[in-house]
Protein backbone atom coordinates (compact mmCIF):
# COMPACT_ATOMS: atom_id res chain seq x y z
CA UNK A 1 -4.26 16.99 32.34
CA UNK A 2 -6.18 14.73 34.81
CA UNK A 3 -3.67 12.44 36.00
CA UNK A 4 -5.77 9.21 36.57
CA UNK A 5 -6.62 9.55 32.84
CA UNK A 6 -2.67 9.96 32.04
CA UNK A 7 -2.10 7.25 34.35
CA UNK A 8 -4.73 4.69 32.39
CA UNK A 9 -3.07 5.71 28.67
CA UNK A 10 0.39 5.20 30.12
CA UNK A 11 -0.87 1.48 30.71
CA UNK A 12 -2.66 0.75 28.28
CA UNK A 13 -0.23 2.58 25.64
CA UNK A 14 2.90 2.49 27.41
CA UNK A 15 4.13 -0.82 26.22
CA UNK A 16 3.68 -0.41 22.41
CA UNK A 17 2.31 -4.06 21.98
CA UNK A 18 -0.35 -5.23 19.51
CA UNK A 19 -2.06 -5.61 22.70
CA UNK A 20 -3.53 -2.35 23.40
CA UNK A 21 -5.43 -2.08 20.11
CA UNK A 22 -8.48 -3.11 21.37
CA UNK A 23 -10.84 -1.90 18.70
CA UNK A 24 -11.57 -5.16 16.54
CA UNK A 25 -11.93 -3.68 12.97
CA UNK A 26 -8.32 -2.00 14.08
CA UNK A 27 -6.93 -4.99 15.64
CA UNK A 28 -7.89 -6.82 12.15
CA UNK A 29 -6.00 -4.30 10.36
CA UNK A 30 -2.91 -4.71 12.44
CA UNK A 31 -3.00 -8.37 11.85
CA UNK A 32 -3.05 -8.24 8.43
CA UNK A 33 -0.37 -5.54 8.26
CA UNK A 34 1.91 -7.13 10.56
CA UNK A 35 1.41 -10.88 10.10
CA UNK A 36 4.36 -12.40 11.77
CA UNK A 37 5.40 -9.75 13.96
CA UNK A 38 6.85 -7.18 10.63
CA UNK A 39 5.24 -5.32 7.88
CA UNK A 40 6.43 -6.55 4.36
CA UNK A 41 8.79 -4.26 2.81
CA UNK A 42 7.54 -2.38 -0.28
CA UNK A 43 11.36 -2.50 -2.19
CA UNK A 44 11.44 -6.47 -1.75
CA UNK A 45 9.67 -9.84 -2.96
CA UNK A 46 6.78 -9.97 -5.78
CA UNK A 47 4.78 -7.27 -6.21
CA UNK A 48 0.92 -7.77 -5.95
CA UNK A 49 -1.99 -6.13 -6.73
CA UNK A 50 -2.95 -4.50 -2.88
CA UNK A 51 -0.22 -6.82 -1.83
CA UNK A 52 -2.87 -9.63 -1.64
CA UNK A 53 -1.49 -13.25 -1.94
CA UNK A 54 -0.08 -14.40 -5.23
CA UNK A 55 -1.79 -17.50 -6.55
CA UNK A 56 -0.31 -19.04 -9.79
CA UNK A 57 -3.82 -20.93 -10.55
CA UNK A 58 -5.61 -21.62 -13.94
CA UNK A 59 -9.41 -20.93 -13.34
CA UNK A 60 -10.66 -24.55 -13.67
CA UNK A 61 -8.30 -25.84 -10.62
CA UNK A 62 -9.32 -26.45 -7.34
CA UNK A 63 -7.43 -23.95 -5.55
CA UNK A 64 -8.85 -21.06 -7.68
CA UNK A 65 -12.25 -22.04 -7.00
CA UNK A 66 -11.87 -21.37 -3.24
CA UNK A 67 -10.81 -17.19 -4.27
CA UNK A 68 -14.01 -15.39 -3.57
CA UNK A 69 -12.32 -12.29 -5.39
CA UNK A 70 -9.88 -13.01 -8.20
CA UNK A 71 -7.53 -9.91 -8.84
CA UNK A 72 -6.32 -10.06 -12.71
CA UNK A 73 -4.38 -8.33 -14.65
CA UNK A 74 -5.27 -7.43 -18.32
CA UNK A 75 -2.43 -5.88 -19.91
CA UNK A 76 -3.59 -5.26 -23.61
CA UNK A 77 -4.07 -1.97 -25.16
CA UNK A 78 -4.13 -2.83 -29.10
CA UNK A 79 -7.67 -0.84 -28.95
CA UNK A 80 -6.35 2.73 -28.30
CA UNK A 81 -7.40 5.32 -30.62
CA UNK A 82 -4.76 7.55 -28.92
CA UNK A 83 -1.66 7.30 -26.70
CA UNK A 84 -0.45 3.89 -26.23
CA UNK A 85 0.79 2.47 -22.73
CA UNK A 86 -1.84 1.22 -20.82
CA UNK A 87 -0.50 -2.66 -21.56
CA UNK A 88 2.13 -1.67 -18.58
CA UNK A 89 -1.01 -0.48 -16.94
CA UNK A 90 -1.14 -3.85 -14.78
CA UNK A 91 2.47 -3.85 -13.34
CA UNK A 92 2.36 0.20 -12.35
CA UNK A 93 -0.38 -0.28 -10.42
CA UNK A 94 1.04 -3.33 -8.67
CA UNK A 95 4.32 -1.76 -7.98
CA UNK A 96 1.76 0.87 -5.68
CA UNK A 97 2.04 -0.23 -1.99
CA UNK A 98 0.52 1.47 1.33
CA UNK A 99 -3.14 1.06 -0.71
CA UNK A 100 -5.42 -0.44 2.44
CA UNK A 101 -5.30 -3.01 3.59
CA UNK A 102 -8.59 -0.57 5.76
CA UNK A 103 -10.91 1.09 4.54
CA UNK A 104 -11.70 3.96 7.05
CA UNK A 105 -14.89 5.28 5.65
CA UNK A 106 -16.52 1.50 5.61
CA UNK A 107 -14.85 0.74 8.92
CA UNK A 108 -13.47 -2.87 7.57
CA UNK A 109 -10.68 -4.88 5.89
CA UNK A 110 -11.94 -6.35 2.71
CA UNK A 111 -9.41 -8.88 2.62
CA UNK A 112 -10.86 -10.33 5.72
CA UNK A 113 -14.28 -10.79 4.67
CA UNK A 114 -13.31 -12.45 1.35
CA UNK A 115 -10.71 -15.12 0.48
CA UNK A 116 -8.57 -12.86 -2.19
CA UNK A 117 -5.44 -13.44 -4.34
CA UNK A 118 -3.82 -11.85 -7.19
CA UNK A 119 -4.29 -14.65 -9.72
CA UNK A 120 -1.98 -12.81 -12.20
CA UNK A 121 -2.55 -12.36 -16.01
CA UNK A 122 -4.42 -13.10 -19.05
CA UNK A 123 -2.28 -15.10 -20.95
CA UNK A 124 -2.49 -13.81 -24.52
CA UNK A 125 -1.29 -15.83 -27.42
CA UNK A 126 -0.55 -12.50 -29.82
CA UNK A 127 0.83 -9.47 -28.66
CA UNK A 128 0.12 -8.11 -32.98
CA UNK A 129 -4.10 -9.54 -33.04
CA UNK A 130 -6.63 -7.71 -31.37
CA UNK A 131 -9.24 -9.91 -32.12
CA UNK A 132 -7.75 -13.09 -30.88
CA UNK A 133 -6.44 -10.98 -27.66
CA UNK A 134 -10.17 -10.63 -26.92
CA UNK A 135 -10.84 -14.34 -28.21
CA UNK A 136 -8.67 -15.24 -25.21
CA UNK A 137 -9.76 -12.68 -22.44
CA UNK A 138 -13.55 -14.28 -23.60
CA UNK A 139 -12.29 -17.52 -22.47
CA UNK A 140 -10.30 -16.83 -19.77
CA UNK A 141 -13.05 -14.97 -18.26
CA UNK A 142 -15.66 -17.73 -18.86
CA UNK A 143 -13.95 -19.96 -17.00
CA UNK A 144 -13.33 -17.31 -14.13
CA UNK A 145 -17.43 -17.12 -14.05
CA UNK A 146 -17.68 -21.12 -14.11
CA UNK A 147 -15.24 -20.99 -10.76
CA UNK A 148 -17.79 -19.02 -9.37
CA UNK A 149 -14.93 -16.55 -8.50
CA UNK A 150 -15.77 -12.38 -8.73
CA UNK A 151 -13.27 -10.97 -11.16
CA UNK A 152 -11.51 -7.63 -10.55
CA UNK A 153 -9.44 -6.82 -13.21
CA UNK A 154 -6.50 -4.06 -14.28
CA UNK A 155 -6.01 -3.48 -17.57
CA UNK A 156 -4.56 -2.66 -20.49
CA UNK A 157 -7.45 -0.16 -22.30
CA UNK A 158 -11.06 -0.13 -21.95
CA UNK A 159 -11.78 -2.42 -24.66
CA UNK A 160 -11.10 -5.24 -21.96
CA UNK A 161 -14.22 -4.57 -20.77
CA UNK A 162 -16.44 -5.57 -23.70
CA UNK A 163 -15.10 -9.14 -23.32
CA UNK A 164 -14.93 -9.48 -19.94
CA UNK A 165 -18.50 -8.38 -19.66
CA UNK A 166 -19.41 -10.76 -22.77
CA UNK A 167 -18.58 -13.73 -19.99
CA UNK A 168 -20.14 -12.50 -17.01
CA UNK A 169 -23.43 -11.56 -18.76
CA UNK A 170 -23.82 -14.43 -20.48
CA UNK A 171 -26.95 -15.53 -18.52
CA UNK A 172 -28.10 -12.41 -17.23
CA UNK A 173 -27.71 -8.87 -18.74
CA UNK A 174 -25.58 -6.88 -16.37
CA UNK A 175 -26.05 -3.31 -15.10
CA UNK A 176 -22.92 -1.19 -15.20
CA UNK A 177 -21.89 1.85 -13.28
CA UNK A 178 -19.39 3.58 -15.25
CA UNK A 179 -16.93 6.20 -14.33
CA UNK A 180 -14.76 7.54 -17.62
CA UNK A 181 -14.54 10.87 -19.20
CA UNK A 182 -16.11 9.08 -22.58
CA UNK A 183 -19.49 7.59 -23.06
CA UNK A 184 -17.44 4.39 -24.95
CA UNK A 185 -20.12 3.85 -27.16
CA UNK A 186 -18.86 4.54 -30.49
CA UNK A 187 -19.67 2.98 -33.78
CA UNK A 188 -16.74 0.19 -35.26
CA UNK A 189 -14.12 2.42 -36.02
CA UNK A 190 -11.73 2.22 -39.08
CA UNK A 191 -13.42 -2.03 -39.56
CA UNK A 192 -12.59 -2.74 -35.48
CA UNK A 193 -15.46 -3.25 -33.23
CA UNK A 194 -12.83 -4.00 -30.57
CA UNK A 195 -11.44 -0.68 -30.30
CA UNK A 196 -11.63 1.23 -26.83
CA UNK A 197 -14.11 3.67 -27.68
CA UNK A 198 -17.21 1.55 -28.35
CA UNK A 199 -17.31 -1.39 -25.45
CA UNK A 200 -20.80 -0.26 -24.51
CA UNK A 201 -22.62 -0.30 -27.61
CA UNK A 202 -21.02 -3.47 -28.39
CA UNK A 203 -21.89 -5.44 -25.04
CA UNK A 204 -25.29 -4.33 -25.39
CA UNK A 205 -25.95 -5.31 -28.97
CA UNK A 206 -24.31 -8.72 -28.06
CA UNK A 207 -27.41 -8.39 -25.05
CA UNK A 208 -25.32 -8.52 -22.31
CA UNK A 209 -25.19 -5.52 -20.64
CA UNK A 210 -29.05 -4.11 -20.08
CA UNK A 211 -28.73 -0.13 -21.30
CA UNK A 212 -31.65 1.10 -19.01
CA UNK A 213 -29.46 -0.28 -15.88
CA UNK A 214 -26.07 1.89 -16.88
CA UNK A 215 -25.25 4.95 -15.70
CA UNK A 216 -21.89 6.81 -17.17
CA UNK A 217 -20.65 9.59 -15.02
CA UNK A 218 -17.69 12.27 -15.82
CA UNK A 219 -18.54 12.26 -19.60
CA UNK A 220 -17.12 15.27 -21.20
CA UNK A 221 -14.74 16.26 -24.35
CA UNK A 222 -15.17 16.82 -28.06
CA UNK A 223 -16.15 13.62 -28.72
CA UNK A 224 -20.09 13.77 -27.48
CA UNK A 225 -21.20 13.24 -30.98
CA UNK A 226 -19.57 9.73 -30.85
CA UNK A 227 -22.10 8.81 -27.67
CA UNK A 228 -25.56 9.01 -29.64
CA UNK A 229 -26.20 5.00 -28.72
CA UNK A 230 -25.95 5.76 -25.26
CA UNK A 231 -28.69 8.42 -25.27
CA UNK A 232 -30.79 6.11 -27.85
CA UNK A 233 -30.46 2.86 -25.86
CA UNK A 234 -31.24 4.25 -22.69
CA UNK A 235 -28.23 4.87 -20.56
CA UNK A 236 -27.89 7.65 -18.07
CA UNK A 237 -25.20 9.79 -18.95
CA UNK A 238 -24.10 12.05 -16.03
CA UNK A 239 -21.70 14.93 -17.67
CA UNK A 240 -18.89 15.87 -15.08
CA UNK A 241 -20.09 19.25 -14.93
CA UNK A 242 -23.72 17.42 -14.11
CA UNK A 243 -22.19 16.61 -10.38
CA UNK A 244 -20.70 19.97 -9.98
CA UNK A 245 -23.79 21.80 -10.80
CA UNK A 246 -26.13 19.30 -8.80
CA UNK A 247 -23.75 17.57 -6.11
CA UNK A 248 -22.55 14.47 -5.44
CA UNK A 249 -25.66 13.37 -3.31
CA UNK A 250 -28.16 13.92 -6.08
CA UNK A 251 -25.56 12.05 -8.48
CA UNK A 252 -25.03 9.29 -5.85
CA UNK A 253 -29.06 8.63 -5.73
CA UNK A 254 -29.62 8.72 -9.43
CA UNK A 255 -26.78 6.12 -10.15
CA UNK A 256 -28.18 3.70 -7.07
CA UNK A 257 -32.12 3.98 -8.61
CA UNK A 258 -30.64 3.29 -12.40
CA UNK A 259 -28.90 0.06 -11.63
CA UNK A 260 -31.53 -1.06 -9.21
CA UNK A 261 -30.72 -4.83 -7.70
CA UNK A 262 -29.94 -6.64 -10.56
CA UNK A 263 -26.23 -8.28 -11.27
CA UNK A 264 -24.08 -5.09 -11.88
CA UNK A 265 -20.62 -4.35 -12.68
CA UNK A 266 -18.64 -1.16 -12.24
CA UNK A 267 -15.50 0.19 -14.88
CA UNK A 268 -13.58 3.01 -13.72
CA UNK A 269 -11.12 4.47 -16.67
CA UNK A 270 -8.68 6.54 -15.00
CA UNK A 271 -9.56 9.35 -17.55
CA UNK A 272 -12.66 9.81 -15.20
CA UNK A 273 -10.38 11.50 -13.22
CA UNK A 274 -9.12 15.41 -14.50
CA UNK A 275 -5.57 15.27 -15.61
CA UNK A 276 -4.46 16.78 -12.36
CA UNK A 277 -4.79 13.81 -10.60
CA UNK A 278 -4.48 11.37 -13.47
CA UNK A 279 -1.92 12.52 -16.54
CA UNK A 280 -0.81 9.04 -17.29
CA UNK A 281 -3.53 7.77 -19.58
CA UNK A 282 -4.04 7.97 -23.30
CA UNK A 283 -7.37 9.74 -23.99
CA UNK A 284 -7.04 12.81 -20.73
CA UNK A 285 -9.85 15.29 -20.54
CA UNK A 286 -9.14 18.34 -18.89
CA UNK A 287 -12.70 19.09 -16.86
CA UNK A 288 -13.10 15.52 -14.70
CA UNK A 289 -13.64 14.20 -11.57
CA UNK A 290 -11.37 14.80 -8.07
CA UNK A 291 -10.14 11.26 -6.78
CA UNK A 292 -12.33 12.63 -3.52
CA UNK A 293 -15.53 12.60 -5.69
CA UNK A 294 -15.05 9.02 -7.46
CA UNK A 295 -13.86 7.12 -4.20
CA UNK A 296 -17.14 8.66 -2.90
CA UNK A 297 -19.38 7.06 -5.64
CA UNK A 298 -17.42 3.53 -5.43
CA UNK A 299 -18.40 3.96 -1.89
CA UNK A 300 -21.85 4.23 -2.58
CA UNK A 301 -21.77 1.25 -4.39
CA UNK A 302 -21.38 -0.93 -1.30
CA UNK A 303 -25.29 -1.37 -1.24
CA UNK A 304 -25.50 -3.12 -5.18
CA UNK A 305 -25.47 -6.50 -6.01
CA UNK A 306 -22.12 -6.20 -7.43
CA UNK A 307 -20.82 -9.23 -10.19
CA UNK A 308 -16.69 -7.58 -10.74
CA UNK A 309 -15.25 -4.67 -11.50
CA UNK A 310 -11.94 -3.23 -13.52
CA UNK A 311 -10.32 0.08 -13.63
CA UNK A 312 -8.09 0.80 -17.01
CA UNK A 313 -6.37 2.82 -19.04
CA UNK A 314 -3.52 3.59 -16.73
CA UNK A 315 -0.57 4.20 -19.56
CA UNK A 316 2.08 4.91 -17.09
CA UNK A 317 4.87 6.19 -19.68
CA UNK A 318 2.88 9.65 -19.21
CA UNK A 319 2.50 9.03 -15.30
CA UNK A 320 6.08 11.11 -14.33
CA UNK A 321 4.88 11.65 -10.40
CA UNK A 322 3.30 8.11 -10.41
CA UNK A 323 0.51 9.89 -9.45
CA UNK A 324 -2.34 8.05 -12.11
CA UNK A 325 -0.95 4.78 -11.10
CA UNK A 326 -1.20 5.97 -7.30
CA UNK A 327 -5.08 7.15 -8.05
CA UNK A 328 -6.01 3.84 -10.33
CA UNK A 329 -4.81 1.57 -7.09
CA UNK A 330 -6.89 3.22 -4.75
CA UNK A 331 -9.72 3.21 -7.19
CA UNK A 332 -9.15 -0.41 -7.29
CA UNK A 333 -8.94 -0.69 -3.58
CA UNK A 334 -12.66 0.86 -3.21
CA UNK A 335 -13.79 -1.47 -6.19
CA UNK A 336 -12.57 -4.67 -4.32
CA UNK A 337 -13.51 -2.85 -0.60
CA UNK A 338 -16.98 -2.69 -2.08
CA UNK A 339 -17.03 -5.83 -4.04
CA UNK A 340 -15.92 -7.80 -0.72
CA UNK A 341 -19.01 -6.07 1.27
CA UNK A 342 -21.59 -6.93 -1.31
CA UNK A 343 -20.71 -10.45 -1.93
CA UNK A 344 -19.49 -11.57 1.55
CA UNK A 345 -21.57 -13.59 4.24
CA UNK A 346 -19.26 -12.65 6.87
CA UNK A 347 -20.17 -8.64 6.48
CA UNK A 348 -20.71 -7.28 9.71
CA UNK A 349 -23.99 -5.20 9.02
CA UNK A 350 -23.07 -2.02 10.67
CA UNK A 351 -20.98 -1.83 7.76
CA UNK A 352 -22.36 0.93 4.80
């Protein structure tokens, strides 16, 4: 080894300070990490969603209208037409640490370009009503929009969505990527048009999601017949097999044309994901997505003009390895990583 080379790493790395990472985006990182000389430990104090700042705030105060990104926990799951679980959904994925706080493939900290807390949860007045759960997610969520705060939310099943999406697309219809191994566009089942299984045809009869601007990718299973609305409204549906016959590229560039520029908002249901990577869930679909392939179309998503975001149906009584709850909070992680490039002023633009 050349020794003048040797000699310039033993200085420079020798010491083992904070003062030899000279790299900024890494220096950032470190920073964050190690605030006050010590990186929190996982087994003690609150847990948070990405271990973000907990901020006990009602949307209309002051303090909660200086988050940029408002992390929230929706822990409901009256609407599953399967296996229950996924009201615990919010607290399994909190309990996940060593999720960021950098994000190596966009080459920034996303908690450093937005101001970000976990605001905790919904507060629900029934724990028996589905209807009046989603009567107070609607309002909740309203007054998250009117704090001009983006929400990021963990539920609790997908019929969260459908209400959450009833707020922010109340002035504009929304666009929606979608990443789930079920179109969720089913008629009212059984007299319940909040079930989990027909969001999507719900928000867009309500005309607040915009059909032509959604695009639904890992759809597979017996239940196809159930989608009909999405072919008849207009919605891209992208089977899972779809991006394993034509690649993730071609899927990538057909998801970023559909939504176009327009206010958009992206679900991820953990059943995206094949059971191999994400048992704990109520609905699973053997056939899905690798966590590699749906980190790589959050990615892609950095370039949208992205409104919020949720990922759901984490039902961690079937999650043994923790391994669902493990995949749901790094889906989460790319959701806010994106989310806090889209929407920040302080973006560096070599970021992508």
């Amino acid at each position: 080894m050349d020794e003048k080379k040797l000699d310039a790493l033993r200085k420079r790395f020798g010491a083992g300070t904070p003062d030899e990472i000279q790299t900024p985006r890494f220096r950032e990182a470190y920073d964050v990490l190690f605030a006050g000389g010590s990186r929190k430990k996982p087994w003690e104090g609150v847990s948070t969603f990405l271990d973000l700042p907990l901020l006990e705030a009602a949307p209309d105060s002051a303090a909660f209208a200086e988050l940029d990104v408002a992390l929230i926990g929706v822990p409901m799951d009256l609407g599953v037409t399967n296996r229950p679980g996924a009201r615990f959904g919010p607290r399994a994925v909190r309990a996940i640490e060593r999720i960021g706080p950098y994000h190596h493939t966009h080459g920034c900290v996303p908690q450093g370009l937005v101001n970000a807390a976990d605001i905790g949860d919904v507060p629900m007045q029934s724990r028996y009503d589905l209807e009046a759960c989603h009567s107070d997610i609607r309002s909740y969520f309203d007054g998250v929009v009117d704090s001009g705060t983006l929400p990021l939310s963990v539920g609790g099943d997908h019929s969260i969505t459908q209400s959450i999406m009833g707020a922010l697309g109340r002035d504009e219809p929304l666009g929606m990527i979608h990443i789930d191994a079920h179109c969720d566009t089913a008629p009212p089942l059984e007299g319940s048009k909040f079930q989990h299984g027909g969001p999507f045809r719900q928000a867009v009869l309500e005309g607040v999601l915009d059909p032509e601007r959604c695009i639904q990718i890992g759809i597979r299973g017996p239940a196809e017949f159930l989608w009909e609305f999405s072919y008849a409204s207009g919605m891209t549906v992208v089977h899972a097999e779809d991006v394993l016959h034509d690649g993730l590229q071609r899927t990538i560039d057909t998801m970023l044309d559909v939504v176009g520029d327009g206010p958009t908002y992206i679900t991820f249901d953990v059943d995206g994901l094949d059971p191999v990577f994400a048992p704990g869930t109520g609905t699973p679909e053997v056939g899905g997505l690798q966590t590699r392939e749906a980190a790589e179309i959050i990615r892609a998503a950095a370039s949208c003009n992205l409104v919020g975001g949720d990922v759901v149906e984490v039902a961690p009584e079937y999650d043994s390895t923790t391994n669902t709850a493990q995949a749901g909070a790094q889906m989460l992680f790319e959701i806010f990583a994106v989310l806090a490039i889209a929407n920040s002023a302080a973006t560096n633009p070599s970021i992508s």
